[in-house]
Protein backbone atom coordinates (compact mmCIF):
# COMPACT_ATOMS: atom_id res chain seq x y z
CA UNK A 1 28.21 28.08 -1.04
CA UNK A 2 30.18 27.09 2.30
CA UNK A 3 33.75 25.93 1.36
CA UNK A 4 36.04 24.90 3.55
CA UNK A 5 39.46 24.50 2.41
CA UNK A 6 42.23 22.49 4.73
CA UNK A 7 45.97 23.77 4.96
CA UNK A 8 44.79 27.31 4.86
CA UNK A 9 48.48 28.68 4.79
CA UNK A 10 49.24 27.06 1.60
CA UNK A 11 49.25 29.39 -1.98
CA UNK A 12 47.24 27.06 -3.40
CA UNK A 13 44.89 27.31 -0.38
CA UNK A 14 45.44 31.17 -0.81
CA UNK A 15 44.59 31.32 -4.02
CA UNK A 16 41.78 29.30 -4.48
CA UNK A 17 39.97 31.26 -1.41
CA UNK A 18 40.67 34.49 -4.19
CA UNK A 19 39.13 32.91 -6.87
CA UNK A 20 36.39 31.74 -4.57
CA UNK A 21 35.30 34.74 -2.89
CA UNK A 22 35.83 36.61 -6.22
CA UNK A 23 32.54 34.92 -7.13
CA UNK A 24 30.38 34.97 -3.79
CA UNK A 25 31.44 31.60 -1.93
CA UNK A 26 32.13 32.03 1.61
CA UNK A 27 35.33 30.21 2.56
CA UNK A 28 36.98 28.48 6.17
CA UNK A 29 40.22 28.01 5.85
CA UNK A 30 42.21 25.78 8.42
CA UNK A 31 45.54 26.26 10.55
CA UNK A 32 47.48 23.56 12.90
CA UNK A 33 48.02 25.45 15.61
CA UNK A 34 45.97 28.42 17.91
CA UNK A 35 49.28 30.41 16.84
CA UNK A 36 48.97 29.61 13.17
CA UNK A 37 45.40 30.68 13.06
CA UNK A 38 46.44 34.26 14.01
CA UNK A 39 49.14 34.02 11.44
CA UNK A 40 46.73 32.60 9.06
CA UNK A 41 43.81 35.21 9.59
CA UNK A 42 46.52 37.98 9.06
CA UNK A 43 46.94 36.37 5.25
CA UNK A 44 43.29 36.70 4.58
CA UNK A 45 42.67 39.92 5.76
CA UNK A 46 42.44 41.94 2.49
CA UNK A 47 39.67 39.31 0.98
CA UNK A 48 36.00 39.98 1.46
CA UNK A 49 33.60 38.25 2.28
CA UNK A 50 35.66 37.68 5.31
CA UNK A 51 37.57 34.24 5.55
CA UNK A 52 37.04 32.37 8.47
CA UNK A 53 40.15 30.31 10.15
CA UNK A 54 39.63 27.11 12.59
CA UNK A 55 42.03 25.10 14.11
CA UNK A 56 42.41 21.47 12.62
CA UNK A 57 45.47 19.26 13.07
CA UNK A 58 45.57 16.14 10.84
CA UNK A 59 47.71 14.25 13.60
CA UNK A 60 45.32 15.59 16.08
CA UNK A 61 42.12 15.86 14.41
CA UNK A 62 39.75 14.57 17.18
CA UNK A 63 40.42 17.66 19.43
CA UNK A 64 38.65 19.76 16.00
CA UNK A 65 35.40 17.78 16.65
CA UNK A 66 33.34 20.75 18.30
CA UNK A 67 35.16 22.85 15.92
CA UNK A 68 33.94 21.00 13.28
CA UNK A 69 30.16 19.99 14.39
CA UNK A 70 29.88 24.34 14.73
CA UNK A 71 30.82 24.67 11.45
CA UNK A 72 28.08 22.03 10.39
CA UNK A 73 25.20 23.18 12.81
CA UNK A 74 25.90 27.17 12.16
CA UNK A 75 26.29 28.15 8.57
CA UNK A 76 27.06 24.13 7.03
CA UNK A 77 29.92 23.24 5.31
CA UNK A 78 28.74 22.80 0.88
CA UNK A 79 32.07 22.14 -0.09
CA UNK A 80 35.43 20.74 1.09
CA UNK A 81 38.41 20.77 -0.39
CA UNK A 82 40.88 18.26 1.33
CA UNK A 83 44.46 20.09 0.38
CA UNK A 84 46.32 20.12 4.01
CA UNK A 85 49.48 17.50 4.29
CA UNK A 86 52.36 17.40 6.47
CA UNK A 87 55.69 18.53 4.73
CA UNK A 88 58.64 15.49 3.23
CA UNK A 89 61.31 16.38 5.66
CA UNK A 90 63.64 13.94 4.80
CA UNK A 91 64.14 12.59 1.30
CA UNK A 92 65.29 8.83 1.28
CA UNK A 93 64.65 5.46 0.37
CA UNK A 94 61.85 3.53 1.76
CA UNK A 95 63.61 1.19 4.36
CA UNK A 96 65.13 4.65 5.60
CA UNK A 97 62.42 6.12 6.96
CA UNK A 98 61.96 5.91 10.86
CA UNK A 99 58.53 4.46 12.20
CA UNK A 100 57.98 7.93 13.35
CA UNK A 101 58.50 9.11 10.12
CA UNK A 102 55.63 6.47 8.54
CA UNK A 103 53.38 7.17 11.50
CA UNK A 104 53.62 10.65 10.69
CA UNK A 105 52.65 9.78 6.85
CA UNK A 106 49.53 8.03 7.72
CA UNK A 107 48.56 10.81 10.07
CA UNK A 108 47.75 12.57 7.06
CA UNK A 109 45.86 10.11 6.14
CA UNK A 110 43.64 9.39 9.15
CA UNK A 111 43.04 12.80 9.83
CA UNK A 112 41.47 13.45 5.97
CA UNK A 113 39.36 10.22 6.92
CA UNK A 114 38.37 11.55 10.23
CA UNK A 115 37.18 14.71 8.46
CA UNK A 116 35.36 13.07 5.60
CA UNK A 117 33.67 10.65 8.37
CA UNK A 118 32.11 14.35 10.03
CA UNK A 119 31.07 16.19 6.90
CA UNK A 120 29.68 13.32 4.73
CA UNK A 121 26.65 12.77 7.11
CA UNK A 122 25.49 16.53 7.19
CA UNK A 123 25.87 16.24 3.22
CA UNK A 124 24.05 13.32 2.99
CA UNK A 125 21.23 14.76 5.16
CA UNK A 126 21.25 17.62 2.80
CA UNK A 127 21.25 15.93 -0.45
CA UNK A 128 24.04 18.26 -1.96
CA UNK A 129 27.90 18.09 -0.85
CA UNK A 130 31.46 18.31 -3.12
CA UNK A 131 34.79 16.80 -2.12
CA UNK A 132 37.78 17.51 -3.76
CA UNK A 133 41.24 15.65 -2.94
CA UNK A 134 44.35 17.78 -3.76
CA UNK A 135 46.41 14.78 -4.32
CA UNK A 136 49.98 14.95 -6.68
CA UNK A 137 51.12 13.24 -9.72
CA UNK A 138 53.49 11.43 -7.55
CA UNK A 139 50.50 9.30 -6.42
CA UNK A 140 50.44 7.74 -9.53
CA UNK A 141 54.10 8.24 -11.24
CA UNK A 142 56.15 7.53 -7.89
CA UNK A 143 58.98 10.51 -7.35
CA UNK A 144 62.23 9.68 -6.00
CA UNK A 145 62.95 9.32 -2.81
CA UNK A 146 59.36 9.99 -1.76
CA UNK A 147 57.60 6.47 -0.83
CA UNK A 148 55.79 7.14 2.13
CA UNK A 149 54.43 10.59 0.65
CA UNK A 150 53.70 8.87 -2.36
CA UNK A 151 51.75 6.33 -0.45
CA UNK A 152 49.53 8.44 1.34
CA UNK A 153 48.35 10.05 -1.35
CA UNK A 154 47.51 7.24 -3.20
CA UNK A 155 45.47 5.60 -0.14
CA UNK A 156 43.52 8.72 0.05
CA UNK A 157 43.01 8.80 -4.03
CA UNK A 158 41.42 5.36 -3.40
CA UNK A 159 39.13 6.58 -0.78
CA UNK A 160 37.72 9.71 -3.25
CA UNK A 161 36.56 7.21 -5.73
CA UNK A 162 35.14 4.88 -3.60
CA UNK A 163 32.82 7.80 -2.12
CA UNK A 164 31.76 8.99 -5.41
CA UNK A 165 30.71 5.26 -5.88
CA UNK A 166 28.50 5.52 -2.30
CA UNK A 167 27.45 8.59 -2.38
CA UNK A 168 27.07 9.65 -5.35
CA UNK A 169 23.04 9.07 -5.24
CA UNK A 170 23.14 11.95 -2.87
CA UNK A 171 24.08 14.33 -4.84
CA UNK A 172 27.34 14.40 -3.48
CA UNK A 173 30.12 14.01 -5.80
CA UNK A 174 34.18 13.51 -5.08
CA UNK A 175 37.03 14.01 -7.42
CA UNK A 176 40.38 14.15 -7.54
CA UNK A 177 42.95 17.34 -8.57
CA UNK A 178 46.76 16.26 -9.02
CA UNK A 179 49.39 19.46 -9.46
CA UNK A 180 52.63 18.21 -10.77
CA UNK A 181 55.69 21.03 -9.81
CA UNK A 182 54.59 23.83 -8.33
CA UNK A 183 55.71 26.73 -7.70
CA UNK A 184 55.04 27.03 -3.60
CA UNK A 185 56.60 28.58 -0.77
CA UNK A 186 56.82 25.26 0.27
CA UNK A 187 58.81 24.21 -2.56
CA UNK A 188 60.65 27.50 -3.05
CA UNK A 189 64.21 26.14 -1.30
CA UNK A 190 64.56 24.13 -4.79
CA UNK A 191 63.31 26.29 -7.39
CA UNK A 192 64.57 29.76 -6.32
CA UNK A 193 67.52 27.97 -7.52
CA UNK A 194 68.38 28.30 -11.58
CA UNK A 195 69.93 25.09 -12.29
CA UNK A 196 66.77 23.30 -10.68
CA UNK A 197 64.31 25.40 -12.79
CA UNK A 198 66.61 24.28 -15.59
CA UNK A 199 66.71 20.47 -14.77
CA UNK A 200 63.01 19.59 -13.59
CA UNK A 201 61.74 21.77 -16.19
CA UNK A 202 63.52 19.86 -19.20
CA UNK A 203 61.03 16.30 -19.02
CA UNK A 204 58.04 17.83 -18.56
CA UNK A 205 55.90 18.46 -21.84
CA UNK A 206 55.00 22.09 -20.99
CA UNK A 207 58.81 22.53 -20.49
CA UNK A 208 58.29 24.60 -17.17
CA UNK A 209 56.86 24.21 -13.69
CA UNK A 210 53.51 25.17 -12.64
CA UNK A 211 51.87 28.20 -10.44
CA UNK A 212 49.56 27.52 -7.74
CA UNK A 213 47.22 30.19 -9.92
CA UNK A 214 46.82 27.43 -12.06
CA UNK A 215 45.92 24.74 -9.61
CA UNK A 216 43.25 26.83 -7.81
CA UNK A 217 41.77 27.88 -11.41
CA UNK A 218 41.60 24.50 -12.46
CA UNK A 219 39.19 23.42 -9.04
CA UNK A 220 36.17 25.50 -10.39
CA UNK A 221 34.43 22.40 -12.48
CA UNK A 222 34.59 20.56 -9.08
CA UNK A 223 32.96 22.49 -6.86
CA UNK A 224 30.12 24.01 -9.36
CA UNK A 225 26.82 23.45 -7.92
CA UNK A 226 25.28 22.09 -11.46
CA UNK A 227 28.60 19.86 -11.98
CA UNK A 228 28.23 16.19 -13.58
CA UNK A 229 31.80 15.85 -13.03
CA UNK A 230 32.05 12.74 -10.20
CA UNK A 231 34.89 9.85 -9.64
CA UNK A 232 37.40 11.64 -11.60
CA UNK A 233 40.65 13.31 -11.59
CA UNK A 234 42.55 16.10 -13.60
CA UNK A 235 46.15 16.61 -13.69
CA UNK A 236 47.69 19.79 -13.26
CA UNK A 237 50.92 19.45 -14.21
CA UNK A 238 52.21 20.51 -17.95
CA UNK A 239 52.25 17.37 -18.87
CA UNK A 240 53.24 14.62 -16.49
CA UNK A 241 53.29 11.99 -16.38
CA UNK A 242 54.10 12.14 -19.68
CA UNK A 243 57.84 12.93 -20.35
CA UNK A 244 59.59 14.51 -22.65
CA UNK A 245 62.64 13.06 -24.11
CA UNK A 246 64.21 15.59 -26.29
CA UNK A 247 67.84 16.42 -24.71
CA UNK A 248 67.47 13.97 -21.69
CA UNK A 249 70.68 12.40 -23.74
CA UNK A 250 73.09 15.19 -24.40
């Protein structure tokens, strides 16, 4: 199958394209920028069949349209995987954040829409389509100091079931993954420190953070052409939301 996967620099976008080729899917990855697509290609280079990388911004996503329509008239596009998101800069309360900051938020949000609103009708036409939302656990448990991130997940969560609702007749079927912590290069200016590993790690059941191994292996029901699996989600996350108590009170 065709599988494109958004936020191709990510190790969760990195590994799933592993795990994906691994078994004979051909894979598009995306980058922001023409620059980033040269960095981008340079990550996928030792990983046959040979990864593709396009240009797709979420804030700018209109200007990927005949990007996006070759994609769908040359080889089709089976699969998507909707994992590309802006990064939290700034961690604050709500009332904090600048309208630039909240435009920037829902950015992330139009531009998955504006995405979903190109594939679905070349799915549709083909009777046969999977979309999978890489959302977080914070859409659903709330994380400090992260409202506006928080809130664009969940928007988007809301979205993914209502398509499996509508289109689910067509064969085409939308879920929902949720990591908890990871372990990301993204993430790696708090947990390459020890006494963050030792904090974060004490309420969640599995008593440690996740690996983006872990994430990628768990997409595989998802995407499986024979799947049943529609208008669900899966958390990948040790745990959470559940917490665990023991020694929160010493």
């Amino acid at each position: 199958m065709n599988i494109l996967i958004t936020g191709g620099r990510s190790d969760m976008a990195y590994e799933m394209v592993k795990r994906y080729s691994a078994i004979g899917h051909s894979c598009i990855v995306t980058a922001s920028s023409d620059e980033s697509v040269l960095d981008v290609t340079k990550l996928y280079l030792n990983i046959e069949p040979k990864v593709k990388v396009v240009r797709f911004l979420l804030e700018r996503a209109e200007e990927s349209q005949e990007v996006i329509q070759s994609l769908l008239e040359d080889s089709g596009i089976d699969v998507v995987i909707l994992n590309a998101w802006n990064k939290v800069e700034n961690l604050q309360l709500f009332h904090d954040c600048s309208n630039e900051e909240m435009e920037t938020e829902l950015d992330n949000v139009k531009g998955n829409l504006w995405l979903l609103k190109q594939i679905l009708p070349h799915m549709k036409d083909k009777n046969f389509g999977r979309v999978l939302f890489i959302s977080s656990i914070a859409a659903i448990n709330g994380a400090s100091r992260y409202g506006m991130y928080c809130l664009g997940k969940a928007a988007m969560e809301g979205i993914i079931y209502n398509l499996a609702v509508d289109y689910g007749e067509y064969n085409i079927f939308s879920n929902i993954l949720r990591p908890g912590i990871i372990k990301t290069e993204r993430t790696k200016r708090f947990w390459e420190k020890d006494f963050y590993i030792a904090k974060v790690s004490r309420p969640i059941p599995a008593m440690r953070m996740g690996e983006a191994t872990q994430v990628a292996k768990a997409t595989l029901p998802f995407i499986d052409k024979d799947s049943y699996i529609s208008g669900t989600s899966i958390n990948v996350s040790g745990g959470l939301p559940l917490i665990r108590s023991k020694g929160l009170l010493k």
